[in-house]
Every structure is written in structure tokens, then in C-alpha cells.
C-alpha atoms as a PDB file:
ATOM      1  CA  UNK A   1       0.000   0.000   0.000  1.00  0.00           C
ATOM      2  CA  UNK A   2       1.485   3.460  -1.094  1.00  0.00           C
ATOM      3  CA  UNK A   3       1.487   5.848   1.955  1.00  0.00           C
ATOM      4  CA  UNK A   4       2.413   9.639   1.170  1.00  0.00           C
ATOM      5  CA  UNK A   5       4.700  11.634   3.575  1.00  0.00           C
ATOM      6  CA  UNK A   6       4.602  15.290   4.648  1.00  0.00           C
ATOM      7  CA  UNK A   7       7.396  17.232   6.683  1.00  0.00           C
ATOM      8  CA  UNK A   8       6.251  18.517  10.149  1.00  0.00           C
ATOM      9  CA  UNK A   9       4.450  21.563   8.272  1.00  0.00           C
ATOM     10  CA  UNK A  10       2.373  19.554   6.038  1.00  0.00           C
ATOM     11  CA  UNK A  11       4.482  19.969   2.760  1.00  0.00           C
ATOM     12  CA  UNK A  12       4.752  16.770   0.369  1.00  0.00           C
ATOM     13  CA  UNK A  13       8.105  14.897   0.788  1.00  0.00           C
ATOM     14  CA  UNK A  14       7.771  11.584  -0.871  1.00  0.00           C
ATOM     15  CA  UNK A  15       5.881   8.225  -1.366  1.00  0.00           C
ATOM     16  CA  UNK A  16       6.860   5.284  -0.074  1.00  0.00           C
ATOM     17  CA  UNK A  17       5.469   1.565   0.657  1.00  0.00           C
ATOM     18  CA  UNK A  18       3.403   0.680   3.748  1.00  0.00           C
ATOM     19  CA  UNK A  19       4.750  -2.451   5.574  1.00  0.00           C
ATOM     20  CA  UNK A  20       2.719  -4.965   6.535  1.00  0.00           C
ATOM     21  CA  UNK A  21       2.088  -5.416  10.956  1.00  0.00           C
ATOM     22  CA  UNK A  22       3.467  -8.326  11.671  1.00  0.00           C
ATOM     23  CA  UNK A  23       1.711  -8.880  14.722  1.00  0.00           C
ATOM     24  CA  UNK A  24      -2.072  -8.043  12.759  1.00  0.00           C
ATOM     25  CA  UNK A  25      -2.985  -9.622   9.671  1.00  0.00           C
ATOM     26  CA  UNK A  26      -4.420  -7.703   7.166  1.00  0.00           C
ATOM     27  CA  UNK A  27      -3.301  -4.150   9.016  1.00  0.00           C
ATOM     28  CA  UNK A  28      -0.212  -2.078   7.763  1.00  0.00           C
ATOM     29  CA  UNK A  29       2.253  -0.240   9.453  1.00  0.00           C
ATOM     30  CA  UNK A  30       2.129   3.926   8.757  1.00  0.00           C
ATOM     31  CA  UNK A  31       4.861   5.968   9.218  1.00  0.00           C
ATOM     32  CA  UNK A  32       4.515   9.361  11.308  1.00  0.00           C
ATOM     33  CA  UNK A  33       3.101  12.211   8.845  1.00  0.00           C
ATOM     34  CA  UNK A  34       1.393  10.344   6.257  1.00  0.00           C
ATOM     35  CA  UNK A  35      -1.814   9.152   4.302  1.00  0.00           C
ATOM     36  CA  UNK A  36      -3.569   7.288   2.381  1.00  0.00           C
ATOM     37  CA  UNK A  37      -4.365  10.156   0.434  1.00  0.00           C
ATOM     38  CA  UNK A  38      -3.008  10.728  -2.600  1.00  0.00           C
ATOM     39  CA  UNK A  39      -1.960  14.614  -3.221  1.00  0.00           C
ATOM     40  CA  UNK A  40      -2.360  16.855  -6.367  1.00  0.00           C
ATOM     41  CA  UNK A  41       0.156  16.883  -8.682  1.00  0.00           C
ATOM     42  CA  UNK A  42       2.654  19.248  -8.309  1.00  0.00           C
ATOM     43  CA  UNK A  43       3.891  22.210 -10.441  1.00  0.00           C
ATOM     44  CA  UNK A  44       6.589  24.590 -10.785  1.00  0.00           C
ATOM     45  CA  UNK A  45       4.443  27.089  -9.398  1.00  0.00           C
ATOM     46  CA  UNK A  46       2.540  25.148  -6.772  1.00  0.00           C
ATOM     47  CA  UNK A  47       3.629  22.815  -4.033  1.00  0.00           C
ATOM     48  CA  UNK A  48       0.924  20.012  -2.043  1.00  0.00           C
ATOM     49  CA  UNK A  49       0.101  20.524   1.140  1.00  0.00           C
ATOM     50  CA  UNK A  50      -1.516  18.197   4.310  1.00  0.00           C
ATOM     51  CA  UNK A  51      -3.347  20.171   6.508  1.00  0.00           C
ATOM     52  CA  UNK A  52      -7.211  19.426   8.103  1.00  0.00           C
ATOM     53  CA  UNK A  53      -7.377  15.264   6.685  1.00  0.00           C
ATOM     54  CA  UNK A  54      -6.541  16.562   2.882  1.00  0.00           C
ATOM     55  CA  UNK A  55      -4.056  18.018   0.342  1.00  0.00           C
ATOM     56  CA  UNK A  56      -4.497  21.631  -1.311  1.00  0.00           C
ATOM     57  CA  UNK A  57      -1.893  22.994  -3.993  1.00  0.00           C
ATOM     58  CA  UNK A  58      -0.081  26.443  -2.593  1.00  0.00           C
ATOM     59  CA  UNK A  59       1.320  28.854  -4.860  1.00  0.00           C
ATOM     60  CA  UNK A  60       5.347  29.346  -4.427  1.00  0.00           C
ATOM     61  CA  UNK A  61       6.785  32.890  -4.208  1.00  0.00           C
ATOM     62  CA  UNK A  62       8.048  34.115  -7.666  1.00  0.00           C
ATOM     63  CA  UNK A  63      11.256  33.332  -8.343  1.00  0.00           C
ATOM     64  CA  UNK A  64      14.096  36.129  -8.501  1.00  0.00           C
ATOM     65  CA  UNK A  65      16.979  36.707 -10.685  1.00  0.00           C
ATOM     66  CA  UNK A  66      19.992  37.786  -9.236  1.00  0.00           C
ATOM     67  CA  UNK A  67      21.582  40.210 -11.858  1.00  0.00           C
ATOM     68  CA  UNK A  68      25.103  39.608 -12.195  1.00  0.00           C
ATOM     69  CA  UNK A  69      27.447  42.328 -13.633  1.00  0.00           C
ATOM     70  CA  UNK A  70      29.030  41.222 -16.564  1.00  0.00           C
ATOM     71  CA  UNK A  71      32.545  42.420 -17.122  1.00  0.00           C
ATOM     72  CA  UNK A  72      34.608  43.403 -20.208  1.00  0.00           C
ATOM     73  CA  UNK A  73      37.801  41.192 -21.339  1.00  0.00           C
ATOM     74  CA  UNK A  74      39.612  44.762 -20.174  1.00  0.00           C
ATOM     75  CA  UNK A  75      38.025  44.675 -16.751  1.00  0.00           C
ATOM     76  CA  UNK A  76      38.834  41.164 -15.827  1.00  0.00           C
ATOM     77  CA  UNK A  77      43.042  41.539 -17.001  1.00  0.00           C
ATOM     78  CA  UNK A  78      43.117  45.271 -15.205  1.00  0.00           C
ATOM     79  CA  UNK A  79      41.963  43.259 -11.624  1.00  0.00           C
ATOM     80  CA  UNK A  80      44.418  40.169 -12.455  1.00  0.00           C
ATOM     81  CA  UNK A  81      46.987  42.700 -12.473  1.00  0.00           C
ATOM     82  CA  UNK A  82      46.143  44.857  -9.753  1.00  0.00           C
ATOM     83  CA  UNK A  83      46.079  41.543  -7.582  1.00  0.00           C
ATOM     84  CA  UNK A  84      49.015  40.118  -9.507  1.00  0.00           C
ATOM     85  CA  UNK A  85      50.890  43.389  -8.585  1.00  0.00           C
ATOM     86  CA  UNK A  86      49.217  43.222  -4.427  1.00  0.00           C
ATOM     87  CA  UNK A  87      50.509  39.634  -4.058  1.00  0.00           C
ATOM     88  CA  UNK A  88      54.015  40.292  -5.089  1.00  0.00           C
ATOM     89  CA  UNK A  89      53.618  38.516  -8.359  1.00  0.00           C
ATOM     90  CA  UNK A  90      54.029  41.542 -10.762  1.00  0.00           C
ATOM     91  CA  UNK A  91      56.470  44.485  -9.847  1.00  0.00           C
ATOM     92  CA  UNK A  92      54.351  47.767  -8.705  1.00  0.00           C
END
């Protein structure tokens, strides 16, 4: 039987395999925060979530781009001189 885990806020973690009780025929052993349940599928926008017996999608924050300066072939050799020339590698 497929069981379906959630951390300790109710987010979807992973699937996994119910094992049988070995001391109660017929019954299955469930791990701590999980269900029966199947959730929604996911998207890159929306994440499943446990909370009150079933799942609900939540929408993730927007991403953000970090914009990295791009430097000129001129820029880069000017600092690998200047550190060149700090480190004792190049005469001042």
C-alpha cells in the first residue's frame, strides 16, 4: 500500500510503501506524517500541502533573478593585475 509523507508543516516529501504489521494480519504499518491520500500533482508554481485530513496545492513565491554584472575582457586583465601586482607577483 502506497502511503504519502509530509514534513512537520504539512508539505509533500515523498511516497513510499506501507509495511505490513506483523503482529495483525491484514493491518499495515504507517509511518509518522502520512496518508492514504493521494496529493495533487505538483507544479513549478505550486507545491501540495496536508493540513485538516486533505491536500491543497499552494502557490510558491516568484522566483528572482539575481543580476550579475558582466565584465569586459579589459576589466577582468586590469583586476588580475592589480592583484598580480598586491601579491608580489608583478612588480608595482
Amino acid at each position: 500500500m502506497d502511503v504519502f509523507n509530509y514534513d512537520k508543516d504539512g508539505f509533500f516529501i515523498g511516497c513510499e510503501k506501507a509495511e505490513i504489521n506483523p503482529l495483525e494480519h491484514g493491518k499495515y504499518l504507517f509511518p509518522a506524517n502520512s496518508t492514504v491520500i493521494k496529493p495533487p500533482p505538483e507544479s513549478e508554481t505550486e507545491i501540495a500541502r496536508f493540513k485538516n485530513g486533505k491536500w491543497s496545492l499552494i502557490k510558491l513565491p516568484p522566483k528572482t533573478i539575481n543580476e550579475e554584472k558582466k565584465y569586459t575582457q579589459d576589466e577582468i586583465n586590469n583586476l588580475v593585475i592589480t592583484l598580480a601586482k598586491n601579491f608580489g607577483l608583478l612588480e608595482k
